[in-house]
C-alpha atoms as a PDB file:
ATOM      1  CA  UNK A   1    -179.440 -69.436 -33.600  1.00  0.00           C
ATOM      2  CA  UNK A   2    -178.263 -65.774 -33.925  1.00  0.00           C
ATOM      3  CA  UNK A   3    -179.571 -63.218 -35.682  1.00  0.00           C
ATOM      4  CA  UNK A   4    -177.783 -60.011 -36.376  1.00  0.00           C
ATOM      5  CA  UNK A   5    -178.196 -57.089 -38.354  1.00  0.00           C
ATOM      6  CA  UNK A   6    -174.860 -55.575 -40.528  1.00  0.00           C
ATOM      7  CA  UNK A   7    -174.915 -52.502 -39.007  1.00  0.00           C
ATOM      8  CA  UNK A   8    -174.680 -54.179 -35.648  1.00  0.00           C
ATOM      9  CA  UNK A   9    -171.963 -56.421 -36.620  1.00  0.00           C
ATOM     10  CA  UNK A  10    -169.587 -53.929 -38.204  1.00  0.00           C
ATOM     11  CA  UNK A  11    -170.099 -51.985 -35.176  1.00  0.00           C
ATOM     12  CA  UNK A  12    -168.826 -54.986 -32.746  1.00  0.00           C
ATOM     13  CA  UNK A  13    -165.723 -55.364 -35.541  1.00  0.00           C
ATOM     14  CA  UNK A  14    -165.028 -51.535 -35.051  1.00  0.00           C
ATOM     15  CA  UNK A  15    -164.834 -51.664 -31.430  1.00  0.00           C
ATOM     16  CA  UNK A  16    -162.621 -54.719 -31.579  1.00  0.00           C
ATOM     17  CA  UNK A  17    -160.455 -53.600 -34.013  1.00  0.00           C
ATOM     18  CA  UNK A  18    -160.082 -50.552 -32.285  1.00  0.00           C
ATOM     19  CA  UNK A  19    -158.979 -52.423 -29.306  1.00  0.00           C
ATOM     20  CA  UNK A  20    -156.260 -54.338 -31.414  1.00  0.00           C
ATOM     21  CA  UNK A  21    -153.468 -55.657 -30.397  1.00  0.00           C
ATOM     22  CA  UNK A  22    -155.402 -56.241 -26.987  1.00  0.00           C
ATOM     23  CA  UNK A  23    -159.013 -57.648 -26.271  1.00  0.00           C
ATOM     24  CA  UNK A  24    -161.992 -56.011 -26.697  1.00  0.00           C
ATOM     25  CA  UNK A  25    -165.454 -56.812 -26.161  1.00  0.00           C
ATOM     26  CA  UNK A  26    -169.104 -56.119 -24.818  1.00  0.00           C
ATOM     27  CA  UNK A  27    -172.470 -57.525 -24.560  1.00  0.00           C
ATOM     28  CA  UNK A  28    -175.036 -58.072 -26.676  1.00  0.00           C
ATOM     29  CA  UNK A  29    -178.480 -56.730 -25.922  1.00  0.00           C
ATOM     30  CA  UNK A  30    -181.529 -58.415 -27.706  1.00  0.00           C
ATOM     31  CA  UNK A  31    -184.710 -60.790 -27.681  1.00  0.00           C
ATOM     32  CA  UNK A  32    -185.734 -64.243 -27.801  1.00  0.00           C
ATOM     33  CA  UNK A  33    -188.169 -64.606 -31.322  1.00  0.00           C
ATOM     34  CA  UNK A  34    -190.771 -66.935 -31.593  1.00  0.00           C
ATOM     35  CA  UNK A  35    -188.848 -69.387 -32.804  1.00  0.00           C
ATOM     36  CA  UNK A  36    -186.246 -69.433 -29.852  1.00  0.00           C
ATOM     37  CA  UNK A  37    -183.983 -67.396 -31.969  1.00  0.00           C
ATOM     38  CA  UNK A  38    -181.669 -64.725 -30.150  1.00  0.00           C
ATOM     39  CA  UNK A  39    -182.056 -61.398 -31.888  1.00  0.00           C
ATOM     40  CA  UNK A  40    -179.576 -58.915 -31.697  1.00  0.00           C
ATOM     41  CA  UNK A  41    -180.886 -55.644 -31.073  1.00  0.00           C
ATOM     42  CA  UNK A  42    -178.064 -53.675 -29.370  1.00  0.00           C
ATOM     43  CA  UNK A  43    -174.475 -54.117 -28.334  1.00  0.00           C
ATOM     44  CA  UNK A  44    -172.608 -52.459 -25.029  1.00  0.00           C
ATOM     45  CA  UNK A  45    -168.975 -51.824 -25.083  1.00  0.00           C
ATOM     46  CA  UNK A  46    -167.233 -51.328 -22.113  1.00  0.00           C
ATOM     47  CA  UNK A  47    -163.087 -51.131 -21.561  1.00  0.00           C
ATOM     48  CA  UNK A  48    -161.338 -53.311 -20.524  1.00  0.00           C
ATOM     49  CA  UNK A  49    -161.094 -54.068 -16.843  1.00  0.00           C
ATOM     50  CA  UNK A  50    -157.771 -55.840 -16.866  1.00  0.00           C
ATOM     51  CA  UNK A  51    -154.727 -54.660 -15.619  1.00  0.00           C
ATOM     52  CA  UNK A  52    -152.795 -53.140 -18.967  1.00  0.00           C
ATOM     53  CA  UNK A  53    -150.296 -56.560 -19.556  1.00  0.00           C
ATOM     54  CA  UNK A  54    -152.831 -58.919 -19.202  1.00  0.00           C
ATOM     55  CA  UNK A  55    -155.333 -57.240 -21.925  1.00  0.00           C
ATOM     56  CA  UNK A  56    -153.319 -58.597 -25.203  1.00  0.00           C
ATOM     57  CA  UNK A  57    -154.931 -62.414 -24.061  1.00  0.00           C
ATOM     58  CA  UNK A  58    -157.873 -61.376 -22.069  1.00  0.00           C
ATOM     59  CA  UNK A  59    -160.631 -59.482 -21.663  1.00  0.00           C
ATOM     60  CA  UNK A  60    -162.926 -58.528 -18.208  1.00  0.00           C
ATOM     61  CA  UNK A  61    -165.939 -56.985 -17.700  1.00  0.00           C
ATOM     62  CA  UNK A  62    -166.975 -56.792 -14.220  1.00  0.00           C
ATOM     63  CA  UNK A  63    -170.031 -57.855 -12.317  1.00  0.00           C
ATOM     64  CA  UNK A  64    -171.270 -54.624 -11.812  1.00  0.00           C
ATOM     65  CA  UNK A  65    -171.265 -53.406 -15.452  1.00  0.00           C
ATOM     66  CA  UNK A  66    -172.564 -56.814 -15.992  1.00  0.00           C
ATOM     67  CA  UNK A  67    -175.335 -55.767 -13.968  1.00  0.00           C
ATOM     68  CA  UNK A  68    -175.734 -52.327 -15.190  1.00  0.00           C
ATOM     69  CA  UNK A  69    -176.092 -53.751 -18.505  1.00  0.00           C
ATOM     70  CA  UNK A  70    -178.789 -56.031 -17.305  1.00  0.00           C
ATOM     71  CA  UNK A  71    -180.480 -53.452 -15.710  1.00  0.00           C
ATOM     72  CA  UNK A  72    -180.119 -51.184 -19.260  1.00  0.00           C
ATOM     73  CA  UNK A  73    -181.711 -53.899 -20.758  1.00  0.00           C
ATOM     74  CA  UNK A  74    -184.856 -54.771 -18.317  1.00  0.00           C
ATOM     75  CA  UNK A  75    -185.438 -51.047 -19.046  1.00  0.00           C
ATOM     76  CA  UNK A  76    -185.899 -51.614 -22.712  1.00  0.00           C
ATOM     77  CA  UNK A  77    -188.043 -55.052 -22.261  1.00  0.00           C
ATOM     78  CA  UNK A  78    -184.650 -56.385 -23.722  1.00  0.00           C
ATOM     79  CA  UNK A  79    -182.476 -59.250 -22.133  1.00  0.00           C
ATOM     80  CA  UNK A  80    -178.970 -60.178 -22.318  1.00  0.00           C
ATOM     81  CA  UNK A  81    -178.268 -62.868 -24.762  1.00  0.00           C
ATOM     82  CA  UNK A  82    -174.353 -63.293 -25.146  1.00  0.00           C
ATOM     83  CA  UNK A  83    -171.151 -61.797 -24.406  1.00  0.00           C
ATOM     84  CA  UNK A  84    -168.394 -60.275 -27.750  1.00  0.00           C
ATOM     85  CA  UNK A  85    -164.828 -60.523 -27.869  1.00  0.00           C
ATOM     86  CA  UNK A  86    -161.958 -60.405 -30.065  1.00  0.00           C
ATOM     87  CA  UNK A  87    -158.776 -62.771 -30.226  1.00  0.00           C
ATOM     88  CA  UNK A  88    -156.023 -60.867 -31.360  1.00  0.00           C
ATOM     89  CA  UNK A  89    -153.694 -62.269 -33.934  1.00  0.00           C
ATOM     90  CA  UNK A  90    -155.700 -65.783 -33.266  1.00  0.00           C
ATOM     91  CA  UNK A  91    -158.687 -67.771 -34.575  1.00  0.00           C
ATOM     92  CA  UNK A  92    -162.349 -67.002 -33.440  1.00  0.00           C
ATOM     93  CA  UNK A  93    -162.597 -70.073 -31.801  1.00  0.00           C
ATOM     94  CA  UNK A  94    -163.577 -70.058 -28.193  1.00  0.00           C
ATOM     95  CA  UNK A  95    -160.606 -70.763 -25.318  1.00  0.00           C
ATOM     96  CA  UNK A  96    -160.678 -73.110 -22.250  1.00  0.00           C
ATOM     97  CA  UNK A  97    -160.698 -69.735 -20.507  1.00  0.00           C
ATOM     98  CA  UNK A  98    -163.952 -69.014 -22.350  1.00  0.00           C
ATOM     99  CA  UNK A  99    -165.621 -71.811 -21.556  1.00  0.00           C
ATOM    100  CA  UNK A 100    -164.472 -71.972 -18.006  1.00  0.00           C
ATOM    101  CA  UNK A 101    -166.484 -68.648 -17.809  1.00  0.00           C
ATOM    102  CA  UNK A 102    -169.276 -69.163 -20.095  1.00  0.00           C
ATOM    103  CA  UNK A 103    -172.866 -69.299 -19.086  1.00  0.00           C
ATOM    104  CA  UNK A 104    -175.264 -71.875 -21.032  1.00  0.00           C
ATOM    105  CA  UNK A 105    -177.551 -70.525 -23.312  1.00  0.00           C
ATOM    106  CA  UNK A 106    -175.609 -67.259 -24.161  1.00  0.00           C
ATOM    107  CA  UNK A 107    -174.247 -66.502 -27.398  1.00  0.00           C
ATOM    108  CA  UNK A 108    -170.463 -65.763 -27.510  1.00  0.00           C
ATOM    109  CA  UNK A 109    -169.225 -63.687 -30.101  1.00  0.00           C
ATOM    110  CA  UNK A 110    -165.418 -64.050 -31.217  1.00  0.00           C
ATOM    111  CA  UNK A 111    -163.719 -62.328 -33.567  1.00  0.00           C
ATOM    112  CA  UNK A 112    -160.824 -62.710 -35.123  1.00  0.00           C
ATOM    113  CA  UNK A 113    -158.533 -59.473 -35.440  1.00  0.00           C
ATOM    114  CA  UNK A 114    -155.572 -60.236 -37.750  1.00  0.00           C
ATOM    115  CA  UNK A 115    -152.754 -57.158 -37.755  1.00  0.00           C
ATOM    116  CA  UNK A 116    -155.471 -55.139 -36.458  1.00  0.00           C
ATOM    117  CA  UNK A 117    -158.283 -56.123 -39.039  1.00  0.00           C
ATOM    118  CA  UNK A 118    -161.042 -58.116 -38.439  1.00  0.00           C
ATOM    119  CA  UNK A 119    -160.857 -61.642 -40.018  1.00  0.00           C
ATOM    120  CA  UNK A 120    -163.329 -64.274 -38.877  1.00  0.00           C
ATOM    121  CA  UNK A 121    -166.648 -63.453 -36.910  1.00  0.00           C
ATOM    122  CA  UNK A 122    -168.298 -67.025 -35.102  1.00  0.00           C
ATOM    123  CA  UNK A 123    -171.079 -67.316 -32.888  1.00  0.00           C
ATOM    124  CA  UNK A 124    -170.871 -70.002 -29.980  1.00  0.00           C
ATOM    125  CA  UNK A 125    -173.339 -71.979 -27.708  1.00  0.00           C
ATOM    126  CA  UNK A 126    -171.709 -73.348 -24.626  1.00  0.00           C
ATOM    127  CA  UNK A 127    -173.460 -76.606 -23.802  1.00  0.00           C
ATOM    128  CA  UNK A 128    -175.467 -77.462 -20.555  1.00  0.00           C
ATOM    129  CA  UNK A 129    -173.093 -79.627 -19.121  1.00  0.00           C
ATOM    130  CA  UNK A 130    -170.173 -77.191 -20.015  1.00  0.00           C
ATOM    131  CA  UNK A 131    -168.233 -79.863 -21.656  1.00  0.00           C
ATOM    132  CA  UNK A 132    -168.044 -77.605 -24.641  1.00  0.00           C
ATOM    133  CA  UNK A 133    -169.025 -75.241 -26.787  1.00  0.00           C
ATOM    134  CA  UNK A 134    -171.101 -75.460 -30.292  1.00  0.00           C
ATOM    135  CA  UNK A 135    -170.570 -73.360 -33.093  1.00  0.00           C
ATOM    136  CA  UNK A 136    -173.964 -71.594 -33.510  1.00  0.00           C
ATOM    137  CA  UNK A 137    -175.782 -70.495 -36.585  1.00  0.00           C
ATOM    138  CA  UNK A 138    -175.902 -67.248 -37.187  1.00  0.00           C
ATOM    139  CA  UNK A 139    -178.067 -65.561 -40.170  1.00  0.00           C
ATOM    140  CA  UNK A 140    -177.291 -61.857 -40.819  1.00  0.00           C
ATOM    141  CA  UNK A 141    -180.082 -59.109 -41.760  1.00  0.00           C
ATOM    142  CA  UNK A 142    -178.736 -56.210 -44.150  1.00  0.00           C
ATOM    143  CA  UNK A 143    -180.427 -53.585 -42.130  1.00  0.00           C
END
């Protein structure tokens, strides 16, 4: 399960619609409740690392802002717990592309950006054996 505040999510639906008609994503920035829960605490955008034709059906975000964010996060007793992107002008349902570079555990946020407007916001768990993902539950705070 995901939880996420509404301030947080209309921030990841700016960035991404601000991105439109290409991808545009980040990572998410949290902890791991009591419960097991993933807790959103913070999100960090980054551009998009692929070369300008190929950003309309993908997104990258390198290894070493992958570790930069990591090491943002160990600074803050935070951890990373998922990945954001957007699928332009197509459903928020995760890719064989996603999952063929999905990590276990993590939450993957897709959105849906439809003529520029975000449409559909899903949470996804990729399973352990990587066969597929799982749509994961996600409850949303108001602040």
């Amino acid at each position: 399960m995901l939880t996420i505040s509404q301030p947080l999510l209309d921030q990841i639906t700016r960035h991404v619609e601000g991105t439109y008609p290409n991808e545009g994503g980040g990572l998410l920035i949290g902890r791991v409740g009591e419960d097991g829960a993933k807790v959103l605490e913070e999100i960090k955008v980054f551009d998009n690392q692929r070369e300008i034709e190929e950003q309309y059906h993908r997104i990258l975000i390198t290894d070493r802002m992958v570790q930069e964010a990591e090491d943002y996060a160990d600074g803050k007793g935070a951890v990373l717990i998922g990945f954001f992107h957007s699928h332009p002008d197509w459903p928020a349902r995760p890719s064989d592309f996603d999952r063929d570079h999905a990590l276990p555990w993590w939450s993957y946020v897709i959105v849906s950006v439809q003529q520029g407007k975000a449409a559909e916001v899903l949470s996804w768990e990729l399973r352990d054996d990587r066969s597929a993902f799982d749509e994961e539950r996600v409850t949303k705070l108001l602040s």
